[in-house]
N, C-alpha and C. Protein backbone atom coordinates (compact mmCIF):
# COMPACT_ATOMS: atom_id res chain seq x y z
N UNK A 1 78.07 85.18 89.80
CA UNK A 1 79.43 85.08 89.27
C UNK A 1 80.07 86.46 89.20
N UNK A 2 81.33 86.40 89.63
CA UNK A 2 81.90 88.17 89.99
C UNK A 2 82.90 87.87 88.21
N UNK A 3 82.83 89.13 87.74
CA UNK A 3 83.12 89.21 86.25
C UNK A 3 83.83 90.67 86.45
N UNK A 4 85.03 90.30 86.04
CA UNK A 4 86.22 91.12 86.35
C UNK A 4 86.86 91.65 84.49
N UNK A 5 86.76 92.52 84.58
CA UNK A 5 87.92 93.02 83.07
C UNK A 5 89.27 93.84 83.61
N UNK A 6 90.13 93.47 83.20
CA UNK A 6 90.83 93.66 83.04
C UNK A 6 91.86 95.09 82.82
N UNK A 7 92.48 95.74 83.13
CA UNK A 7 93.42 97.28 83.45
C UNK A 7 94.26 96.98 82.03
N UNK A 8 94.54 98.51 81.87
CA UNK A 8 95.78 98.62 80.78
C UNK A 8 97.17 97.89 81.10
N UNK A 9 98.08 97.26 80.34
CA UNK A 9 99.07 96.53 81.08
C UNK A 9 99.92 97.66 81.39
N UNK A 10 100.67 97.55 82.74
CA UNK A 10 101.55 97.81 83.26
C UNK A 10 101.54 99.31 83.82
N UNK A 11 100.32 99.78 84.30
CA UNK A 11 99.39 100.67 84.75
C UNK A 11 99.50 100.67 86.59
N UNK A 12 100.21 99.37 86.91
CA UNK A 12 101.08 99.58 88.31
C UNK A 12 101.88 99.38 88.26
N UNK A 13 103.00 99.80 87.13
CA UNK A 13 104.79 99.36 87.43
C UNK A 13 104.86 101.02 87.66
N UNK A 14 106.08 100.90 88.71
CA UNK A 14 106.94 102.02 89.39
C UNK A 14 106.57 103.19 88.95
N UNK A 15 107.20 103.21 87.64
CA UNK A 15 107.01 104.62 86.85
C UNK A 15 105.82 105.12 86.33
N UNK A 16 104.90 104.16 85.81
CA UNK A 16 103.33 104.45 85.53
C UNK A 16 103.25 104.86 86.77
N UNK A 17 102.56 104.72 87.80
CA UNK A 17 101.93 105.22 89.09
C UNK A 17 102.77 106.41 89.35
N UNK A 18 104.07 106.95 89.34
CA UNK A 18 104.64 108.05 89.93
C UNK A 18 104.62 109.24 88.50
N UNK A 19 104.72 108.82 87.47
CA UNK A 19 104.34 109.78 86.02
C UNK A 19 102.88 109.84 86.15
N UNK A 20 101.63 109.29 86.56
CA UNK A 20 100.35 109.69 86.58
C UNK A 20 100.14 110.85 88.12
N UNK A 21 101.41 111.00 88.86
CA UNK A 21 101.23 111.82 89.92
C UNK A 21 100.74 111.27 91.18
N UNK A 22 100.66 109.77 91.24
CA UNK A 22 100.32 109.00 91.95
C UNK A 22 101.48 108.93 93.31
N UNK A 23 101.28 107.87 94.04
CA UNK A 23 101.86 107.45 95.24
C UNK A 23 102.30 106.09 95.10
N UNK A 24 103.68 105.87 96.06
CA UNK A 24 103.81 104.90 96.08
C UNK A 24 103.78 104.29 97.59
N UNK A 25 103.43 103.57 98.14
CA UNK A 25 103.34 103.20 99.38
C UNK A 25 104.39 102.67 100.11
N UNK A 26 105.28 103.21 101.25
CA UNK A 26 106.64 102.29 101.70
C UNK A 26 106.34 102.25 103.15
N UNK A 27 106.94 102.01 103.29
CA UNK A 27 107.12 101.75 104.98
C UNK A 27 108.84 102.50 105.32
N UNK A 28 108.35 103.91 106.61
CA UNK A 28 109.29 104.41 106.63
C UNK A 28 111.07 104.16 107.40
N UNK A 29 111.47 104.27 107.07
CA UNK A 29 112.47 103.96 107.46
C UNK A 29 113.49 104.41 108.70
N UNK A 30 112.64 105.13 109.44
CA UNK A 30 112.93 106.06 110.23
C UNK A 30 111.87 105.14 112.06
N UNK A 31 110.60 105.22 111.78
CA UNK A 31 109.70 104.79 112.43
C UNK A 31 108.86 103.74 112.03
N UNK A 32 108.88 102.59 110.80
CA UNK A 32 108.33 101.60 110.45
C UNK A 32 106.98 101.77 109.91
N UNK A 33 106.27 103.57 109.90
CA UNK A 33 105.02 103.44 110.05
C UNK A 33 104.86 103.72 108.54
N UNK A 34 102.96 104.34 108.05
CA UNK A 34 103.32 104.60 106.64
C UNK A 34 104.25 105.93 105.92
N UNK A 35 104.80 105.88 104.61
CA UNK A 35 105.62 106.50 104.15
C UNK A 35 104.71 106.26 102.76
N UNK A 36 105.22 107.23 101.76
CA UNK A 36 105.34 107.78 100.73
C UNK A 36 105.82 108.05 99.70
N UNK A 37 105.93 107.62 98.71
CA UNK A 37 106.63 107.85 97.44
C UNK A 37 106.13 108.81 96.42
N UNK A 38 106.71 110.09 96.34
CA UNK A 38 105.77 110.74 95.22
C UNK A 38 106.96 111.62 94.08
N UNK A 39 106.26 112.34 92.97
CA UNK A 39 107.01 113.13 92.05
C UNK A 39 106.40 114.10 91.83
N UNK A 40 107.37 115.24 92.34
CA UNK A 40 106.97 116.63 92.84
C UNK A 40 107.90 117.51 91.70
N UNK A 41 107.03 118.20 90.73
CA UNK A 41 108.12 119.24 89.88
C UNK A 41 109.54 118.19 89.65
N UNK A 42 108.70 117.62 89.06
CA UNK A 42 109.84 116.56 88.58
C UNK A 42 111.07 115.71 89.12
N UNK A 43 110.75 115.96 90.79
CA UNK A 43 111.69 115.47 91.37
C UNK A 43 111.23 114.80 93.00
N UNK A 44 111.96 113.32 92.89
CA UNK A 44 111.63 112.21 93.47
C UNK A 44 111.68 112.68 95.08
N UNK A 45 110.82 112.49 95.99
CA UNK A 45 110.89 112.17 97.45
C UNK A 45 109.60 111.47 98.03
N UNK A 46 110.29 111.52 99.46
CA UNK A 46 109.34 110.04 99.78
C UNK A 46 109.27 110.83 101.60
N UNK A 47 107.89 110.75 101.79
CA UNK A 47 107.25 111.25 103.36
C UNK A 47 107.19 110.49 104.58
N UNK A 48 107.19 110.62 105.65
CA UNK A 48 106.22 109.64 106.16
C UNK A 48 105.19 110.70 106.49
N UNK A 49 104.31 109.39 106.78
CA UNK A 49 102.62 110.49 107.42
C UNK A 49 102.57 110.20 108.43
N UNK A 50 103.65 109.53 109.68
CA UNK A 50 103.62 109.84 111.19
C UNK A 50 105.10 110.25 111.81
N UNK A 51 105.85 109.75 111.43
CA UNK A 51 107.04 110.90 112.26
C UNK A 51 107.65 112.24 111.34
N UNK A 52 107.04 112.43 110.15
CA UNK A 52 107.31 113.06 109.53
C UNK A 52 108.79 113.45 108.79
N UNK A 53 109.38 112.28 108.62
CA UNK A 53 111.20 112.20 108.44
C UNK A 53 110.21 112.42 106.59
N UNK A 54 111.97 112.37 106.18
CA UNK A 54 111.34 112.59 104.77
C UNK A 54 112.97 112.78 103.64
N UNK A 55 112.40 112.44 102.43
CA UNK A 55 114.06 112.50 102.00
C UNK A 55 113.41 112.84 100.40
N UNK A 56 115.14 113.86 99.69
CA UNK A 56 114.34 113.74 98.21
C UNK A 56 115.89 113.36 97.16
N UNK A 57 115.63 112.54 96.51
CA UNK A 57 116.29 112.15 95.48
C UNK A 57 116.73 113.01 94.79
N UNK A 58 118.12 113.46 94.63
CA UNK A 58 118.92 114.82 94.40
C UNK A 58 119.30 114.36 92.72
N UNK A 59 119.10 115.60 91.71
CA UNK A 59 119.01 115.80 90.53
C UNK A 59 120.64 114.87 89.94
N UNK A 60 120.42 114.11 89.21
CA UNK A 60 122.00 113.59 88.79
C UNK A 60 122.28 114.25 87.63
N UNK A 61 123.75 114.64 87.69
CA UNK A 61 124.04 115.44 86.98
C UNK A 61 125.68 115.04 86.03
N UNK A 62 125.92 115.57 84.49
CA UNK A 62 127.01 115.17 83.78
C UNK A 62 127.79 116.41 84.12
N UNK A 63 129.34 115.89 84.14
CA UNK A 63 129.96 117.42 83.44
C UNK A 63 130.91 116.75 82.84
N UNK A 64 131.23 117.53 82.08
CA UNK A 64 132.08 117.40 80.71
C UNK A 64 133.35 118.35 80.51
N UNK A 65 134.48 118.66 80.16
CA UNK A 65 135.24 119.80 79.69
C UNK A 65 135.42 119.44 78.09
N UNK A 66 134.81 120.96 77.78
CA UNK A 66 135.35 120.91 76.59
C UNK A 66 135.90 121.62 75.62
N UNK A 67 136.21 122.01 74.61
CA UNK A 67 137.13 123.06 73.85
C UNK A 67 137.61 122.44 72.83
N UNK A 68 138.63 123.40 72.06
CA UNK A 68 139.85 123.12 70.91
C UNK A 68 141.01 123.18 71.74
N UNK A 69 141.79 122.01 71.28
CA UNK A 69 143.07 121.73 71.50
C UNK A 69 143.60 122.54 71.50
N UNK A 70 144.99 123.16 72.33
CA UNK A 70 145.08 124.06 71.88
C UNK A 70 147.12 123.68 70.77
N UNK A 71 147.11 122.67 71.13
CA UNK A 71 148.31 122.00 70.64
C UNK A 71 147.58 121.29 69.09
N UNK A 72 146.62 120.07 68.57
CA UNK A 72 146.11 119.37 67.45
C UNK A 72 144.76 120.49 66.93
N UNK A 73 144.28 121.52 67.88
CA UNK A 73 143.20 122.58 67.57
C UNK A 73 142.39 121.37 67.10
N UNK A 74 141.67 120.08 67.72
CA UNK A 74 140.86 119.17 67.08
C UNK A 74 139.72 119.58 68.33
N UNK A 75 138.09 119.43 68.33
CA UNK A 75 137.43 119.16 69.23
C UNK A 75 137.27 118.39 69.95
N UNK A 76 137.42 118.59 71.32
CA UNK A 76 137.18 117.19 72.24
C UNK A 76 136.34 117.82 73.27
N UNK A 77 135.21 116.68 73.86
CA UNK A 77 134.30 116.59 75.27
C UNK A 77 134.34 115.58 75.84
N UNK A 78 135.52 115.76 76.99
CA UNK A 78 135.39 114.87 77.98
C UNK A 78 134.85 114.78 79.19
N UNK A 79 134.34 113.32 79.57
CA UNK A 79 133.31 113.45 80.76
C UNK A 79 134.59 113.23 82.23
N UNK A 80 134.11 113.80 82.93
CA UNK A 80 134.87 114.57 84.23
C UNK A 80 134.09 113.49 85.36
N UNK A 81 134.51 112.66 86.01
CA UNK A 81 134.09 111.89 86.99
C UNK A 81 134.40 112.85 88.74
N UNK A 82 135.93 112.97 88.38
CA UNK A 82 136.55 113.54 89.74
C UNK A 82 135.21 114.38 90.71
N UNK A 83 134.83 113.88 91.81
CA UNK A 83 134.05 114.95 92.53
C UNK A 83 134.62 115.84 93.11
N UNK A 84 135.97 115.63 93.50
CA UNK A 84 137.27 117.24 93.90
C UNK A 84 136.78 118.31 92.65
N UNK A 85 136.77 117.87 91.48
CA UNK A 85 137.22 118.60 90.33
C UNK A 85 135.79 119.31 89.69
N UNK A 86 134.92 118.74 90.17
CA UNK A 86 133.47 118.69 89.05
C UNK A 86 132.87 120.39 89.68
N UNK A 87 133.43 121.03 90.79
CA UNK A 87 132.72 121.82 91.76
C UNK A 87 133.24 123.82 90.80
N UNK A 88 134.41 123.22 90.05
CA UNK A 88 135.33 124.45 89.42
C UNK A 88 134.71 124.25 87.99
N UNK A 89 134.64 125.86 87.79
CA UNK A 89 134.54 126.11 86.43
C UNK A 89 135.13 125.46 85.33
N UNK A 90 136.57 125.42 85.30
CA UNK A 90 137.74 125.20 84.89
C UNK A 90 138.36 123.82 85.18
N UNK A 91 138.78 123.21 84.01
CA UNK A 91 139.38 121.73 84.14
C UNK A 91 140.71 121.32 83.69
N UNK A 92 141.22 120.92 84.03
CA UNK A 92 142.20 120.46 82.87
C UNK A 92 142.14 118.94 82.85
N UNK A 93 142.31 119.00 81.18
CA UNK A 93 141.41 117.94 80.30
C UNK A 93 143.12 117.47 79.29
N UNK A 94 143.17 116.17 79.15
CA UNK A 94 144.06 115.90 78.11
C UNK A 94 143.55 115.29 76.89
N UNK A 95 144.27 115.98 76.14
CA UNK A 95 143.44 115.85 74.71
C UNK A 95 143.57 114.50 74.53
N UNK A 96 142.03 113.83 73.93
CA UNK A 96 141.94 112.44 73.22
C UNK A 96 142.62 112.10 72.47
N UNK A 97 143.26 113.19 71.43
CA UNK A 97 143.61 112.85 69.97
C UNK A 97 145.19 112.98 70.20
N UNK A 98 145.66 114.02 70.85
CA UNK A 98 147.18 113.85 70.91
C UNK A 98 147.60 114.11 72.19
N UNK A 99 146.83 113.86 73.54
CA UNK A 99 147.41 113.93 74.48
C UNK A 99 147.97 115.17 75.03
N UNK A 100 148.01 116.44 74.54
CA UNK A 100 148.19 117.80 75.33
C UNK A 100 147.32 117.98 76.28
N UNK A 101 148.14 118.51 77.69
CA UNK A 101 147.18 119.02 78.78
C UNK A 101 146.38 120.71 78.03
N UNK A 102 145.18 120.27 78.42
CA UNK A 102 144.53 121.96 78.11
C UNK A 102 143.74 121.99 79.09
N UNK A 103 143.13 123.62 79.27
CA UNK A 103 142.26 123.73 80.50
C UNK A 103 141.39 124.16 79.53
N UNK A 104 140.04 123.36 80.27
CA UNK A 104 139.14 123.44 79.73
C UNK A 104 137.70 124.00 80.57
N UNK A 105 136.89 124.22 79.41
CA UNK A 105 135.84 124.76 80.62
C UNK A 105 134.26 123.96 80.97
N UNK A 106 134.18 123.63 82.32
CA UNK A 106 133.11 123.04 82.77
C UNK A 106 131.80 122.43 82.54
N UNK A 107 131.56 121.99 81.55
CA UNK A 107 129.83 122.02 81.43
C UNK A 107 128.78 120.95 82.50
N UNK A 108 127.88 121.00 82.49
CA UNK A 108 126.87 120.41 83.42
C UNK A 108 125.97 120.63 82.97
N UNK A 109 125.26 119.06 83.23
CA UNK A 109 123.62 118.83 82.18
C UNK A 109 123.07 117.57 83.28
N UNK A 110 122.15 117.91 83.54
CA UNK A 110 121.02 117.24 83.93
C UNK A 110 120.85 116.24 83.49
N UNK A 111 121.09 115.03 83.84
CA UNK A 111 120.63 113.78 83.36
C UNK A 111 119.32 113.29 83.51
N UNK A 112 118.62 112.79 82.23
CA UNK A 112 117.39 112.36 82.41
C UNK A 112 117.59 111.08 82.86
N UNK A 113 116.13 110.66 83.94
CA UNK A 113 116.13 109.64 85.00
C UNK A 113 115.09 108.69 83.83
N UNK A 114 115.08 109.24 82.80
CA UNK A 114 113.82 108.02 81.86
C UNK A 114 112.94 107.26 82.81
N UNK A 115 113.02 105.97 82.40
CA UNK A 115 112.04 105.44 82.94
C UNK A 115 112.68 104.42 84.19
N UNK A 116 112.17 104.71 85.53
CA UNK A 116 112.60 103.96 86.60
C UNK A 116 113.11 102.32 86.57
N UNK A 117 113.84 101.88 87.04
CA UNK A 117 113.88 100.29 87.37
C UNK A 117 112.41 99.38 87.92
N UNK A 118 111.95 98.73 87.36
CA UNK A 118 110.94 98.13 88.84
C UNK A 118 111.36 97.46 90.07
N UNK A 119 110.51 97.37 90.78
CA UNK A 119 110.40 97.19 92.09
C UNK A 119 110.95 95.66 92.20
N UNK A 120 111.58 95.64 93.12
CA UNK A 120 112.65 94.51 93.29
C UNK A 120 112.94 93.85 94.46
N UNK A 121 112.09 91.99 95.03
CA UNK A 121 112.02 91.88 96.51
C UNK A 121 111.09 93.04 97.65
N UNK A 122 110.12 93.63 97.05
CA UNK A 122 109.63 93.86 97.30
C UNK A 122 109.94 95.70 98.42
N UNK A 123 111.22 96.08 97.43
CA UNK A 123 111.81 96.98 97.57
C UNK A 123 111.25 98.09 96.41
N UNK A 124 111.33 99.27 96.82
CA UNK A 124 111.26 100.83 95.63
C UNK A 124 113.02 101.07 95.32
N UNK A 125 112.98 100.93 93.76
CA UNK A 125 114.20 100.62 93.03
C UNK A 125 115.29 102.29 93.16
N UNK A 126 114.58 103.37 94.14
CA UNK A 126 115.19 104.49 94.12
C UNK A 126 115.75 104.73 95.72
N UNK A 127 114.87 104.69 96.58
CA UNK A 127 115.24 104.72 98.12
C UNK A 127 115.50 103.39 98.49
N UNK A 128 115.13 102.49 98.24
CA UNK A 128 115.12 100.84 98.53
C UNK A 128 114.75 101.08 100.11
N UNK A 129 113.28 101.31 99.74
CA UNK A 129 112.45 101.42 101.25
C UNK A 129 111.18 100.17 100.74
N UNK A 130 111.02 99.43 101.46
CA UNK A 130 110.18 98.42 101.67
C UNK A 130 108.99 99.25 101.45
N UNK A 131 108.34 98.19 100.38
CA UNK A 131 106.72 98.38 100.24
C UNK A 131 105.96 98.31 101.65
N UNK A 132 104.46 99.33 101.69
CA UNK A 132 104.14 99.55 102.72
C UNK A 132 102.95 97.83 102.63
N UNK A 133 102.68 97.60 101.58
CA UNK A 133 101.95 96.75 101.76
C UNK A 133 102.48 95.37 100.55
N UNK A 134 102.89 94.34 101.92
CA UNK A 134 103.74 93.63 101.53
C UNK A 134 103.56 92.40 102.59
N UNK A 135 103.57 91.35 101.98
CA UNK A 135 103.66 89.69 103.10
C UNK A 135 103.58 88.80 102.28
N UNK A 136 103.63 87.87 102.79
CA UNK A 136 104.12 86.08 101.93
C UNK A 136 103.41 85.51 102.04
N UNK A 137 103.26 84.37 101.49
CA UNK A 137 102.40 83.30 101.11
C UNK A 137 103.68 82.18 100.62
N UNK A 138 103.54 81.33 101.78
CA UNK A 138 104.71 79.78 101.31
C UNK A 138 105.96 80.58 101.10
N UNK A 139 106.71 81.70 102.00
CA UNK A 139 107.72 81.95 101.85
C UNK A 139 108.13 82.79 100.34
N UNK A 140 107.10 83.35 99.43
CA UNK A 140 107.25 84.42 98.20
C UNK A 140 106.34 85.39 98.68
N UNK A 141 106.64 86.69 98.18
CA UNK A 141 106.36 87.85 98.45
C UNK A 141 104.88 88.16 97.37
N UNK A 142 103.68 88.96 98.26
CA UNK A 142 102.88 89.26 97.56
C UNK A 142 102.83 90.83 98.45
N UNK A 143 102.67 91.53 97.19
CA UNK A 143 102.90 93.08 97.75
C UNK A 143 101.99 93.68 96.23
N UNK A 144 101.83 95.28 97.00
CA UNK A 144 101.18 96.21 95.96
C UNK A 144 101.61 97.78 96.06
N UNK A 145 101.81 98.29 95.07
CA UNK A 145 102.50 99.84 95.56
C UNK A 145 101.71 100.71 95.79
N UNK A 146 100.48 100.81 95.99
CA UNK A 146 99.61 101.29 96.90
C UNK A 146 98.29 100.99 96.95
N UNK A 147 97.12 101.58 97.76
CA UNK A 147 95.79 101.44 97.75
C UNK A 147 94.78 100.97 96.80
N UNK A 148 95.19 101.36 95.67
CA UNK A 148 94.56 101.72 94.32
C UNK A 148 95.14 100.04 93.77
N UNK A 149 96.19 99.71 93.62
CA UNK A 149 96.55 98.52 93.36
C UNK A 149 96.37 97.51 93.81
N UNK A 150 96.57 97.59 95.24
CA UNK A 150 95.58 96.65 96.44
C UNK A 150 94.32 96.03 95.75
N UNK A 151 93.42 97.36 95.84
CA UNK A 151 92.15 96.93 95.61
C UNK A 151 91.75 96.31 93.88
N UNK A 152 93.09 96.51 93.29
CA UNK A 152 92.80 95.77 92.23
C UNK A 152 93.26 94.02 91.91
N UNK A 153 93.86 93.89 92.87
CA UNK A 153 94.38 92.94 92.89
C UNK A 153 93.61 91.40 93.59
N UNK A 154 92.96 92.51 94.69
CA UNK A 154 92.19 91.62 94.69
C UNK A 154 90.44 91.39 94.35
N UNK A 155 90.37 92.14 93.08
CA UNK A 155 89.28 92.18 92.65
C UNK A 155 89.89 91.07 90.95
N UNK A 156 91.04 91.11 90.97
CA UNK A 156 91.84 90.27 90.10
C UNK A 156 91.53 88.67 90.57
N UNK A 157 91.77 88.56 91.76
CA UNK A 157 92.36 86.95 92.03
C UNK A 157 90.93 86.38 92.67
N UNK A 158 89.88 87.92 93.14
CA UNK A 158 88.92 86.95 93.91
C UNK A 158 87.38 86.79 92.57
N UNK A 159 87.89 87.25 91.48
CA UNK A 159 86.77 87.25 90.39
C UNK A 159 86.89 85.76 89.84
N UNK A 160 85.38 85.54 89.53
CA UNK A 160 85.05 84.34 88.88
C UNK A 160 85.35 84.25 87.30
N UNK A 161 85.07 85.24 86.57
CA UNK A 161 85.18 85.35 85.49
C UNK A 161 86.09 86.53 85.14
N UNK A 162 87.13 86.33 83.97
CA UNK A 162 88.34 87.82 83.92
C UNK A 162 88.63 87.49 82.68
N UNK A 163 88.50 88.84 81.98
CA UNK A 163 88.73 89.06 80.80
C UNK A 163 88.86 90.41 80.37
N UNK A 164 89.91 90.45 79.08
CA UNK A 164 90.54 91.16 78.55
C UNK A 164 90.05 92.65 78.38
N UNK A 165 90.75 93.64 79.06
CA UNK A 165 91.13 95.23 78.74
C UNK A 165 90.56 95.24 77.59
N UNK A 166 89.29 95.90 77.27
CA UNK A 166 88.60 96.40 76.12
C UNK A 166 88.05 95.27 74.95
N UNK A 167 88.53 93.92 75.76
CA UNK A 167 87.96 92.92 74.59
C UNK A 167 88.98 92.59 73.81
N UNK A 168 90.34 93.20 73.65
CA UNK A 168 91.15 92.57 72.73
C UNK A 168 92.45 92.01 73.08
N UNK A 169 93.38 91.36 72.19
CA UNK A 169 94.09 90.35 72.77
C UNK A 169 95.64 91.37 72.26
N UNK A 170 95.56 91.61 74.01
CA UNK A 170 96.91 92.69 73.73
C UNK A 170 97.44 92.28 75.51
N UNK A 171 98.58 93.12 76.08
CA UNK A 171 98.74 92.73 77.52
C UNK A 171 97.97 93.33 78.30
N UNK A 172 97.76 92.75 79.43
CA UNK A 172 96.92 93.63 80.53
C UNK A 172 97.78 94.02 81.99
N UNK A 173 97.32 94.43 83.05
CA UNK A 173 97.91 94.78 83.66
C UNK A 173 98.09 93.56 84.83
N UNK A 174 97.14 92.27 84.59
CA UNK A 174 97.62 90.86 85.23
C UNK A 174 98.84 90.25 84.94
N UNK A 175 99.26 90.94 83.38
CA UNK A 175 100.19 90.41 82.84
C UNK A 175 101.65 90.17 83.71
N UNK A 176 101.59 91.30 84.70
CA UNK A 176 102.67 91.01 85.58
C UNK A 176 102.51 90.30 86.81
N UNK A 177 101.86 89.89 87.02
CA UNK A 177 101.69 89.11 88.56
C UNK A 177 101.95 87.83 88.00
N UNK A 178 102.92 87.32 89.21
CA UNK A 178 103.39 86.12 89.27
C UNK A 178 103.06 84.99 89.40
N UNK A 179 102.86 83.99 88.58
CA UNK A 179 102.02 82.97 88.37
C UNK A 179 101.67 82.24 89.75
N UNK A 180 102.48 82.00 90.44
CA UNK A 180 102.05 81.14 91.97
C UNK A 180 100.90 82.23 92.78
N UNK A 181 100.86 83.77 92.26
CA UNK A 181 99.82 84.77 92.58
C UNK A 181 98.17 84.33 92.17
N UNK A 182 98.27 84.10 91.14
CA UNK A 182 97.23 83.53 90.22
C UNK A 182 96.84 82.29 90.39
N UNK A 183 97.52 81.26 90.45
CA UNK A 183 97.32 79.83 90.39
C UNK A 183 96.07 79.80 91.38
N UNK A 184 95.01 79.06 91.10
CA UNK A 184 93.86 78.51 91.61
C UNK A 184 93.88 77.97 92.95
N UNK A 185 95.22 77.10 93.16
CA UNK A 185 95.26 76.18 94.62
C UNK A 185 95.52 77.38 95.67
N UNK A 186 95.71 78.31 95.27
CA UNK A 186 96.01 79.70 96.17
C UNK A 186 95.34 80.76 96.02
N UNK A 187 94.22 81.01 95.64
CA UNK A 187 93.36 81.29 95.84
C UNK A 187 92.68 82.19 96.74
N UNK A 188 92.46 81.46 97.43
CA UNK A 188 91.70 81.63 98.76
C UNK A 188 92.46 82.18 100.01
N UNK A 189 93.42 81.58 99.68
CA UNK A 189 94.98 82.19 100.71
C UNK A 189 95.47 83.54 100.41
N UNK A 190 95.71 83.88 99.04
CA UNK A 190 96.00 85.09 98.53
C UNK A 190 94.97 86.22 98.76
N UNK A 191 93.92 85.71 98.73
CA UNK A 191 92.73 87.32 98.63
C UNK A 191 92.67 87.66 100.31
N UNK A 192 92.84 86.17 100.88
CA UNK A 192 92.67 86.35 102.50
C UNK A 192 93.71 87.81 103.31
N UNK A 193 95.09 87.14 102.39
CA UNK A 193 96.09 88.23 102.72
C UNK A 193 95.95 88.88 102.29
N UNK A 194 95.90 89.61 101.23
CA UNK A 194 95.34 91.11 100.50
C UNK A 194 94.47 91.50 101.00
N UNK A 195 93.29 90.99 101.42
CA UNK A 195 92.05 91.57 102.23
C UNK A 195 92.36 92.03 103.89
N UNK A 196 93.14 91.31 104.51
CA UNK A 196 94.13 91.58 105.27
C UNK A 196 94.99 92.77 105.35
N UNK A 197 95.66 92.71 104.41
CA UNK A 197 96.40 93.80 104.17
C UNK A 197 95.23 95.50 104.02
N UNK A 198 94.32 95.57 103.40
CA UNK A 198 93.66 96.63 103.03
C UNK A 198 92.92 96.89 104.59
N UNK A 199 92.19 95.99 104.83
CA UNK A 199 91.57 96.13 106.50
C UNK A 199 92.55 96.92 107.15
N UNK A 200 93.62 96.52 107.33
CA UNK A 200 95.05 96.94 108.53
C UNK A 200 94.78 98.16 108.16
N UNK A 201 95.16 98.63 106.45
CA UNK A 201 95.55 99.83 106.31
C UNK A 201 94.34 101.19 106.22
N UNK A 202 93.23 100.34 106.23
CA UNK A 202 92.09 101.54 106.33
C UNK A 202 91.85 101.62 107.87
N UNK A 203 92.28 101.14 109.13
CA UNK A 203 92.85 101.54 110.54
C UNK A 203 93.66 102.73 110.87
N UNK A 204 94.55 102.89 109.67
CA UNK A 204 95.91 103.71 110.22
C UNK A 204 95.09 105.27 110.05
């Protein structure tokens, strides 16, 4: 009897795997072959490992003008959309409170990216580059964001016995796979393709 326990929950969503310094697996978009998802000094890009194209997710950023009125002398910070305008020191800003034009001066702040979107159709919620390891079963998507997840997944669906992350009754990291993933009558179909899938990719 194969006796399986169970992962911390949510130990393969998007942002867990790329905050542990991990990889995410895509398929590149350039040449179809494998690609890369990683977080480098805090900032997002994605490789391939055969034509070598490659792209990096550029820092998003606020700006604001702000100051004393110089008509109500009240404080105001307003956020500055214009991309003509965002590039100059200098703004002119109309006051919230009574409507005088004032010029104001520039600020810019780094927006934190918190915690990513998950993965969506079997897309990465930042480049929307297709998972590298990804296929169907009855027309729904069974995919994994990389190697490491692969092989857990199907040490998940092909175990006889599975039970709980440390013994106690909290979520695990099955907690996200989709019930028609799990269901018993599929089975045998599911590990086939995942086992499938890992064969292909220990070729490349």
């Amino acid at each position: 009897m194969k006796r399986f326990e169970d992962e911390p929950a949510f130990k393969y969503s998007y942002y867990a795997v790329l905050n542990r310094g991990e990889r995410v697996d895509v398929k590149c978009p350039e040449c179809g072959g494998h690609a890369y998802i990683e977080c480098r000094n805090r900032e997002l890009q994605w490789k391939c490992s055969e034509c070598y194209a490659h792209a990096v997710k550029e820092q998003d950023y606020e700006y604001t003008g702000k100051g004393y009125c110089s008509v109500c002398e009240r404080w105001y910070s307003v956020v500055v959309k214009d991309e003509k305008v965002t590039p100059h020191s200098l703004v002119h800003i109309i006051c919230p409170h009574c409507g005088a034009n004032n010029q104001a001066k520039m600020h810019k702040r780094a927006i934190s990216r918190g915690y990513y979107q998950e993965i969506r159709n079997g897309r990465d919620p930042i480049f929307d580059l297709e998972l590298y390891f990804l296929d169907y079963i009855r027309g729904k998507q069974i995919w994994a964001v990389n190697r490491e997840h692969l092989s857990y997944l199907i040490a998940y669906i092909s175990a006889d016995l599975r039970v709980k992350y440390g013994g106690v009754m909290i979520k695990t990291a099955s907690h996200s796979i989709p019930a028609y993933i799990k269901e018993a009558k599929n089975r045998q179909a599911v590990t086939r393709i995942l086992t499938k899938m890992q064969m292909q990719s220990n070729t490349k």
